[in-house]
Protein backbone atom coordinates (compact mmCIF):
# COMPACT_ATOMS: atom_id res chain seq x y z
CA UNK A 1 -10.93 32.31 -9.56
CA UNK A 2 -13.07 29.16 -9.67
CA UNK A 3 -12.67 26.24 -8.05
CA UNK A 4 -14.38 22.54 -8.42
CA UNK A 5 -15.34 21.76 -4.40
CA UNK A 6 -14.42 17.66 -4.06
CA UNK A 7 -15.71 16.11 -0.80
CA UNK A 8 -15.41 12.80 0.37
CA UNK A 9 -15.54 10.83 3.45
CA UNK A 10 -11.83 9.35 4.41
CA UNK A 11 -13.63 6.35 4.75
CA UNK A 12 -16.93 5.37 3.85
CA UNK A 13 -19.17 2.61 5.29
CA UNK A 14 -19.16 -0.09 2.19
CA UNK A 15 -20.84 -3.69 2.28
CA UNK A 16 -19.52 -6.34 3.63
CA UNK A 17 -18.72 -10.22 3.94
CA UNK A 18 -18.51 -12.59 7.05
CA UNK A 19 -15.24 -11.74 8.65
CA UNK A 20 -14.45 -15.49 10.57
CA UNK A 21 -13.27 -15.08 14.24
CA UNK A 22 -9.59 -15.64 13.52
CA UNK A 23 -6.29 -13.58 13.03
CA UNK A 24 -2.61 -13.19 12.36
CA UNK A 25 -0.83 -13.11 15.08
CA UNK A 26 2.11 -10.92 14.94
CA UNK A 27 5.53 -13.92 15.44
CA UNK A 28 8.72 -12.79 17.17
CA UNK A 29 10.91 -11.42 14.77
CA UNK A 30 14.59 -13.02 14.56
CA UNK A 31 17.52 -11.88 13.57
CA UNK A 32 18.49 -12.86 10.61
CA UNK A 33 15.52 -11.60 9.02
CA UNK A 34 14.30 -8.02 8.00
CA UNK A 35 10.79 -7.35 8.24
CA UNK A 36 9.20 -5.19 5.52
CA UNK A 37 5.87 -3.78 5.79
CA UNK A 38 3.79 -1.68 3.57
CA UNK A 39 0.92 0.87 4.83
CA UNK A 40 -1.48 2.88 3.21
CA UNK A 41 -2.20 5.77 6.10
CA UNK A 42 -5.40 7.72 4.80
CA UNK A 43 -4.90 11.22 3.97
CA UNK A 44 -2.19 11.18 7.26
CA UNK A 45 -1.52 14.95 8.01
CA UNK A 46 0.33 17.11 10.36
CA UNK A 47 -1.87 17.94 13.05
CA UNK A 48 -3.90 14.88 12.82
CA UNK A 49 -5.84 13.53 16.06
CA UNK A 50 -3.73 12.32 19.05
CA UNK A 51 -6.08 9.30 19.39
CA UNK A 52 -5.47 8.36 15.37
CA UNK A 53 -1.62 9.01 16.01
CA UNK A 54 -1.45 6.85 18.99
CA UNK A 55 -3.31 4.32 17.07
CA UNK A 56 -0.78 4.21 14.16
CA UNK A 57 1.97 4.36 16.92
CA UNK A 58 0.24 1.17 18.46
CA UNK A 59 0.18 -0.53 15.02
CA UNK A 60 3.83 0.09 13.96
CA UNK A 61 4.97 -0.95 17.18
CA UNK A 62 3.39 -4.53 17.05
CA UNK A 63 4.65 -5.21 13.76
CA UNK A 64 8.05 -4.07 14.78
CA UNK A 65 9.24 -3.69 11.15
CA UNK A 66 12.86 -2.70 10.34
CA UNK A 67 11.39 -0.70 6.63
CA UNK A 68 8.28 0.78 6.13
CA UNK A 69 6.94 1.67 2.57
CA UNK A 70 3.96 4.41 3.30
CA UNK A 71 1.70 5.59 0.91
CA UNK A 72 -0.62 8.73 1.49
CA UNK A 73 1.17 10.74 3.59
CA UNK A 74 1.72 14.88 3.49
CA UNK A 75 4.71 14.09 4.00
CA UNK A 76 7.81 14.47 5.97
CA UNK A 77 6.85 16.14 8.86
CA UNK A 78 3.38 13.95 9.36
CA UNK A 79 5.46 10.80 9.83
CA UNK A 80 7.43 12.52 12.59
CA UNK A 81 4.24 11.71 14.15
CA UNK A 82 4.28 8.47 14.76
CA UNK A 83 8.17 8.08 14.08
CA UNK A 84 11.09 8.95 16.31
CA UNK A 85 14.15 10.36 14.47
CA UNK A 86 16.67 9.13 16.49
CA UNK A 87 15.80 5.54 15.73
CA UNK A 88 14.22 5.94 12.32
CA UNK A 89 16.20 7.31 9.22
CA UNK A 90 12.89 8.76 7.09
CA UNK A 91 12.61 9.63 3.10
CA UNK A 92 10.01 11.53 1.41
CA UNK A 93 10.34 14.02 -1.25
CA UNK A 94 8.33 16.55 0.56
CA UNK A 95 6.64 18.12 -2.95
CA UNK A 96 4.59 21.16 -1.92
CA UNK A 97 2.16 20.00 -4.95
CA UNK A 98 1.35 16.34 -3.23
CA UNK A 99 -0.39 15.48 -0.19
CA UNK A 100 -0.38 11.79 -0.52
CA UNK A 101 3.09 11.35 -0.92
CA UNK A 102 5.41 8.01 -0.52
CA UNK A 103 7.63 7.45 1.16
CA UNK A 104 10.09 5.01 3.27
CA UNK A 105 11.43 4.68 7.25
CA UNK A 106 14.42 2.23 7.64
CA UNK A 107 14.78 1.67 11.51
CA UNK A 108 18.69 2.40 12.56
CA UNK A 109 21.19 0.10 12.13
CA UNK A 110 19.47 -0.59 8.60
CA UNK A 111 20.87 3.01 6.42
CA UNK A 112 18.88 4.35 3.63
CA UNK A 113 21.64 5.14 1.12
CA UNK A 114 19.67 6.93 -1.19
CA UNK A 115 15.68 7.58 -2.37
CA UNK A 116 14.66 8.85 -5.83
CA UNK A 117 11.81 8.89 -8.13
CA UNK A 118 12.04 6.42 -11.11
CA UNK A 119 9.72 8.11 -13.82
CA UNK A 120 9.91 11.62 -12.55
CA UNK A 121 7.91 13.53 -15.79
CA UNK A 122 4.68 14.81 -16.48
CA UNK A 123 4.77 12.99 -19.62
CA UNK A 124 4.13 9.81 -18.22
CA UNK A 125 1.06 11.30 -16.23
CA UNK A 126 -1.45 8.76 -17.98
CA UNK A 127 0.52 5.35 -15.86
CA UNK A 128 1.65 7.65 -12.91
CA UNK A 129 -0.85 10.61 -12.03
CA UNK A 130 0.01 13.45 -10.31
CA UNK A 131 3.23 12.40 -8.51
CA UNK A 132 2.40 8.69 -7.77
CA UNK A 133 5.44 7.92 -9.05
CA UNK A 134 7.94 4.79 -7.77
CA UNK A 135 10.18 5.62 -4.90
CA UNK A 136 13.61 3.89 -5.68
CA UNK A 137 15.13 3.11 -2.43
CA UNK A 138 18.74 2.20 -1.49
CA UNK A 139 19.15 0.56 1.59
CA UNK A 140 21.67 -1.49 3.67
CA UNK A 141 21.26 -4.15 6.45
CA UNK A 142 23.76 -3.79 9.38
CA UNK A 143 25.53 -6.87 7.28
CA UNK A 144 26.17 -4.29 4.63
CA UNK A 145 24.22 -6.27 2.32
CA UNK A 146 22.52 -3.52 -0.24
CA UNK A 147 19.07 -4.44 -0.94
CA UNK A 148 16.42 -2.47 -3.44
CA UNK A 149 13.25 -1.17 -2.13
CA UNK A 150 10.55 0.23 -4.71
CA UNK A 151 7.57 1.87 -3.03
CA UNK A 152 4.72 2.64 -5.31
CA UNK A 153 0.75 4.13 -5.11
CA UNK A 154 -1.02 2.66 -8.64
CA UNK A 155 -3.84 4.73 -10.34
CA UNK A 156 -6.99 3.78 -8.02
CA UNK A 157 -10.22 1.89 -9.23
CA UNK A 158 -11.79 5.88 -9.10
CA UNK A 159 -13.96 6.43 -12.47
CA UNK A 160 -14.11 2.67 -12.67
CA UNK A 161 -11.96 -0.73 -12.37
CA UNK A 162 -12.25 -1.43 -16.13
CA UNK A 163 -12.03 2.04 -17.45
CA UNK A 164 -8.71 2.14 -15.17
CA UNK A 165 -6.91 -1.30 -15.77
CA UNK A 166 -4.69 0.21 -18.52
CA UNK A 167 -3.51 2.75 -16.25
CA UNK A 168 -2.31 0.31 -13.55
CA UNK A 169 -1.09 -1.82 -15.85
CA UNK A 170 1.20 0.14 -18.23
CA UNK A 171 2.32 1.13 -14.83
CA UNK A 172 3.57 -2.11 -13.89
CA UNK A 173 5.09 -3.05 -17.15
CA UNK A 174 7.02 -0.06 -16.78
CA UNK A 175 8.46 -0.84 -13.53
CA UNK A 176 8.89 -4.61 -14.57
CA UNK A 177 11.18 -3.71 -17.41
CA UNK A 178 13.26 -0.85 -15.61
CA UNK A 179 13.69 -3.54 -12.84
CA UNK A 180 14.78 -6.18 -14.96
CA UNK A 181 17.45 -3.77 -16.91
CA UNK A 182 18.71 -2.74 -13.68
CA UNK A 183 19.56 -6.71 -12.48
CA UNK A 184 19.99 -5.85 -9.05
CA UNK A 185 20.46 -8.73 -6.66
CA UNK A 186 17.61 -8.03 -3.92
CA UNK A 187 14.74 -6.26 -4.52
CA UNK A 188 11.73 -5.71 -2.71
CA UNK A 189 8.52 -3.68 -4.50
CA UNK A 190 5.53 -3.17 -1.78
CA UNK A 191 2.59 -0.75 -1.83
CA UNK A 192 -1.03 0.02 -2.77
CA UNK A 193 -1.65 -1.36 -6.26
CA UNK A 194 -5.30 -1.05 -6.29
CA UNK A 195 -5.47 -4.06 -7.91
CA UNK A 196 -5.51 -8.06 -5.90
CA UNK A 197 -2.34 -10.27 -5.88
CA UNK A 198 -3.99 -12.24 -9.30
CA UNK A 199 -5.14 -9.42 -11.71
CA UNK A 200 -3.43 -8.70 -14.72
CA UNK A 201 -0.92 -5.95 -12.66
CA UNK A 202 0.30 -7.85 -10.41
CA UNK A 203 1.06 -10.77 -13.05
CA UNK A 204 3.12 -8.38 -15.26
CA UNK A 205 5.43 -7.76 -12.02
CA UNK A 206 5.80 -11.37 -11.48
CA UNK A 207 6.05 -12.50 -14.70
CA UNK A 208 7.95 -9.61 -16.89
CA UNK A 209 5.26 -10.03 -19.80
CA UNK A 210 2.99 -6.73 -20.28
CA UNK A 211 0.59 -9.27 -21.93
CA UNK A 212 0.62 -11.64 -18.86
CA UNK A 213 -3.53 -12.12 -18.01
CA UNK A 214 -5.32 -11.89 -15.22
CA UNK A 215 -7.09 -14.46 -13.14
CA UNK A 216 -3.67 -16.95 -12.86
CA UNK A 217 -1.04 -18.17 -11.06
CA UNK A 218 2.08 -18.02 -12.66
CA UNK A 219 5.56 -18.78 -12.52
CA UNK A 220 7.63 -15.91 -10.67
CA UNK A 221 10.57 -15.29 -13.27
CA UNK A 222 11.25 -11.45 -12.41
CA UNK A 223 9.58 -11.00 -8.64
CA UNK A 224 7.31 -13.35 -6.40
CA UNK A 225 4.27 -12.39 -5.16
CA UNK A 226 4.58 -12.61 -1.41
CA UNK A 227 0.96 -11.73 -0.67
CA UNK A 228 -0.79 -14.25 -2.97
CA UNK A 229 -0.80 -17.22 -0.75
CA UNK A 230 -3.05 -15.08 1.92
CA UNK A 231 -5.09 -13.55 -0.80
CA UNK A 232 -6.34 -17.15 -1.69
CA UNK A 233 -7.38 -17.36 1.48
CA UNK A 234 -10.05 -14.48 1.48
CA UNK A 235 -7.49 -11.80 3.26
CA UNK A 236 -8.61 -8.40 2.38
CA UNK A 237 -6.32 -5.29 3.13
CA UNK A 238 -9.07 -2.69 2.75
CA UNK A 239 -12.29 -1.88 3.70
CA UNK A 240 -12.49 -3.83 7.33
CA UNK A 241 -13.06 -1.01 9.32
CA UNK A 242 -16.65 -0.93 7.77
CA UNK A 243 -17.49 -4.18 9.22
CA UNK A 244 -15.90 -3.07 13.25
CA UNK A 245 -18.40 -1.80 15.54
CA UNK A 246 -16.46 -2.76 18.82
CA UNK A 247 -17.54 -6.41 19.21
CA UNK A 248 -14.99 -9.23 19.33
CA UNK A 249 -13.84 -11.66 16.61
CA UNK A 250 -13.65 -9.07 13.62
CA UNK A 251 -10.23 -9.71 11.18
CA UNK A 252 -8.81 -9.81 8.05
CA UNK A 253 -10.40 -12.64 6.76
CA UNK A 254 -13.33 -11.99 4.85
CA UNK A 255 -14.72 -15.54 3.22
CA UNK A 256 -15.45 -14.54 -0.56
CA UNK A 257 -13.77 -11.50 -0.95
CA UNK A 258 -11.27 -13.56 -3.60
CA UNK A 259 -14.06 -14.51 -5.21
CA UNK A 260 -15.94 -11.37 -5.76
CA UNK A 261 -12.82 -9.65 -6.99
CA UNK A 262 -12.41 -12.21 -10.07
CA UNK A 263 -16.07 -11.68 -10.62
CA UNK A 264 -16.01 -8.29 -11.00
CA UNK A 265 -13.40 -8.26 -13.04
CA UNK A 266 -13.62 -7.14 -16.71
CA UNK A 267 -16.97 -6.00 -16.16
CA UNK A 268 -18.12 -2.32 -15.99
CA UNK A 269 -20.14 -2.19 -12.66
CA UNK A 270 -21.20 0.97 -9.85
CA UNK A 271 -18.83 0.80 -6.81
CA UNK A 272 -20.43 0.51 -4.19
CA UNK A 273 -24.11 -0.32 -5.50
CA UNK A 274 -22.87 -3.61 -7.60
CA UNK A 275 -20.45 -5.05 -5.09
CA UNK A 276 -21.52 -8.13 -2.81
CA UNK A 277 -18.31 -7.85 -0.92
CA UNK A 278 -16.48 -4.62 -0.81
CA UNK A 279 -13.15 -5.58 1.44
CA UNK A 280 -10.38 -6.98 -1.30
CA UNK A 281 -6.84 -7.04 -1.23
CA UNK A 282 -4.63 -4.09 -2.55
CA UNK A 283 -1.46 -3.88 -0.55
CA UNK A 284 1.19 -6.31 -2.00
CA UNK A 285 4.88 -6.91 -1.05
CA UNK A 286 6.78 -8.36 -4.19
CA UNK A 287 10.38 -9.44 -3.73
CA UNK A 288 13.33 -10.97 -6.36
CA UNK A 289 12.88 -14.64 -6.60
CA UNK A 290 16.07 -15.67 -4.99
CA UNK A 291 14.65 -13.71 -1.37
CA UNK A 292 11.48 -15.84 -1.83
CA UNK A 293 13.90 -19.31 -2.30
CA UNK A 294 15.07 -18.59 1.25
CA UNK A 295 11.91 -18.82 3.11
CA UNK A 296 9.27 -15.33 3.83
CA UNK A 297 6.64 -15.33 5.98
CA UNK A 298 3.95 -12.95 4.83
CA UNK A 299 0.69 -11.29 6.56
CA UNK A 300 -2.07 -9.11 6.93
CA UNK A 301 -1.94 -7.06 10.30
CA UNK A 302 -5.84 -6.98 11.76
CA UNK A 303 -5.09 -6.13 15.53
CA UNK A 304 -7.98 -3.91 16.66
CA UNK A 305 -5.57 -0.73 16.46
CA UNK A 306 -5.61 -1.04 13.00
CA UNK A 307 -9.47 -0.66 12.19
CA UNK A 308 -11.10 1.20 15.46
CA UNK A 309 -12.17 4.54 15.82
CA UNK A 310 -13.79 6.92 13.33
CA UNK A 311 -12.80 8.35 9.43
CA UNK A 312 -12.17 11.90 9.12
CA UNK A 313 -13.41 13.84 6.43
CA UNK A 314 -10.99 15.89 3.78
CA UNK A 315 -12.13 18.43 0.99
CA UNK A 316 -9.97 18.90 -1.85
CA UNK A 317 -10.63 21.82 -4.32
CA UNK A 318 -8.98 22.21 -7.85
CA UNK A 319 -8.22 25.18 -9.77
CA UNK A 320 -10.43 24.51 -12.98
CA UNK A 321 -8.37 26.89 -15.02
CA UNK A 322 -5.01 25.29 -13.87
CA UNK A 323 -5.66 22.20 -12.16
CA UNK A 324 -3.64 23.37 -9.00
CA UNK A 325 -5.29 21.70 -5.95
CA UNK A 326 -5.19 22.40 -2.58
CA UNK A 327 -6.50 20.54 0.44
CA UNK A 328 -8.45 21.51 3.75
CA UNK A 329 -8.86 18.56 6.85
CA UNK A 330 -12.56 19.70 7.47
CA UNK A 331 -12.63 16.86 10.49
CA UNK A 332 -9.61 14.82 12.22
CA UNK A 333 -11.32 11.54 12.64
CA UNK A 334 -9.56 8.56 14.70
CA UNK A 335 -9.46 5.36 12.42
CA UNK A 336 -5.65 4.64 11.92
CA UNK A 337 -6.11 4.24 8.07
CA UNK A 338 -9.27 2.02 6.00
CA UNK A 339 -6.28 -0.11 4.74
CA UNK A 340 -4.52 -2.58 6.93
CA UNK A 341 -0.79 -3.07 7.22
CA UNK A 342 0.92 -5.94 5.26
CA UNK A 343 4.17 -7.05 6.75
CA UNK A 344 7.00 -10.05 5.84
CA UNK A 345 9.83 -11.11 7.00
CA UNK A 346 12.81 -12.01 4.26
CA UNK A 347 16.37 -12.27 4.33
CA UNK A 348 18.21 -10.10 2.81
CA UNK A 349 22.05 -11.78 1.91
């Protein structure tokens, strides 16, 4: 049997911008909100480092969120990591054939009714490979109020941004019609798009319209973009770690990384070799337009926690003849994740 060796780094070290010497503080959560929070944890394994898990600990604990959205995970059992059971009701699907699963924590009193996948068929392969499918999740505040929670993992920019955009998009205007025929009250969609808070994925969400374009700001009629504000203002979500080497003053602000993402755009260019600035913005939190009428506050977590230490390396190896993968952690490295948390607080009534 013959297999196709695939190395990469878990993180590589990209080019960067000037990252300004501020940050988002983390405000005291109150109680009449919930606090949702997406996170991208690299390639997150059982038997990972103790210094990486006690740096995810770190950054879940100063967020404090009440749901969690995670994207890359083996599954299950590596969450159990960083998550206690007895306060933390946790969902994943646990497929043997995955290892970057998603999946969702609701913190206890919140209850997490139910979790499903929403296009669960190889036939739809070309918008969702492998099994980054939607996560459908049911969930309750301690009010009793049911809420909608979609965690999703887009196609990534891999074999090119342009040669990919379809992908991510026929993605979106999938989930932006199954949404809108389902009319639910409060919904919440977070994850890794791959794609910044204006490109043509994220304006199908907002908008409904699979021919919405990219490059605007339109008007939310099916979900509003929480993360857009802070994406205007240079906030990148990815990539950050690249520009830490233990000095003071490094965040998520990284002046020009908006604008190098709408340059790029619709062009066919080398990543990294063509790329001024590499840090952008790929983890979004949408939610239904009547949650954003009541007031969110939405933000990029950069506490040092979240970008020190050092990437591991993984080596995945398919089966040529039946395209059966399997996955070896060749080096536990320390770096919480090369994508930062992104965190709001909404109410939910």
């Amino acid at each position: 049997m013959r297999f196709r060796v695939l190395s990469a780094l878990l993180a590589a070290s990209v080019l960067g911008g000037h990252a300004l010497a501020q940050s988002m503080p983390v405000p005291p959560k109150t109680p009449d909100k919930t606090r949702v929070m997406t996170y991208n944890i690299q390639w997150f394994h059982r038997g990972d480092s103790l210094e990486r898990v006690n740096n995810i600990k770190s950054v879940i604990k100063n967020i404090n969120p009440d749901v969690i959205g995670f994207q890359e995970i083996e599954g299950k059992a590596a969450i159990m990591q960083v998550l206690d059971e007895s306060e933390w009701t946790i969902g994943f699907k646990d497929l043997p054939e995955e290892f970057q699963e998603v999946g969702i924590a609701v913190k206890k009193p919140y209850r997490l009714e139910s979790y499903e996948f929403v296009f669960d068929t190889q036939h739809l392969d070309y918008p969702f490979p492998g099994k980054r499918d939607v996560l459908k999740c049911v969930l309750r505040n301690p009010k009793g109020v049911q809420f909608i929670v979609y965690v999703h993992h887009m196609k990534s920019r891999s074999g090119g941004r342009m040669q990919t955009d379809a992908q991510r998009c026929m993605a979106a205007g999938m989930l932006a019609s199954y949404i809108a025929n389902q009319n639910d009250k409060n919904v919440v969609v977070m994850g890794d798009f791959n794609d910044a808070p204006n490109d043509r994925s994220a304006n199908i969400l907002e908008s409904g319209d699979v021919l919405a374009k990219a490059g605007i700001r339109g008007e939310y009629k099916l979900l509003a973009n929480l993360t857009e504000d802070i994406f205007e203002k240079d906030y990148v979500t990815i990539g950050l770690h690249s520009m830490y080497n233990g000095q003071p003053g490094v965040n998520a602000k990284v002046v020009g990384a908006k604008a190098e993402n709408d340059r790029l755009r619709d062009r066919d260019y080398r990543f990294p070799q063509d790329v001024k600035i590499t840090q952008t913005f790929f983890d979004q939190i949408f939610a239904s337009p009547s949650i954003f009428a009541r007031g969110t506050d939405c933000r990029v977590y950069d506490g040092e926690d979240a970008f020190r230490g050092l990437p591991g390396r993984v080596r995945v190896m398919e089966n040529q003849q039946t395209g059966a993968r399997s996955v070896e952690y060749t080096e536990n490295g320390t770096l919480a994740s090369d994508h930062l948390p992104v965190y709001a607080d909404i109410t939910v009534q």
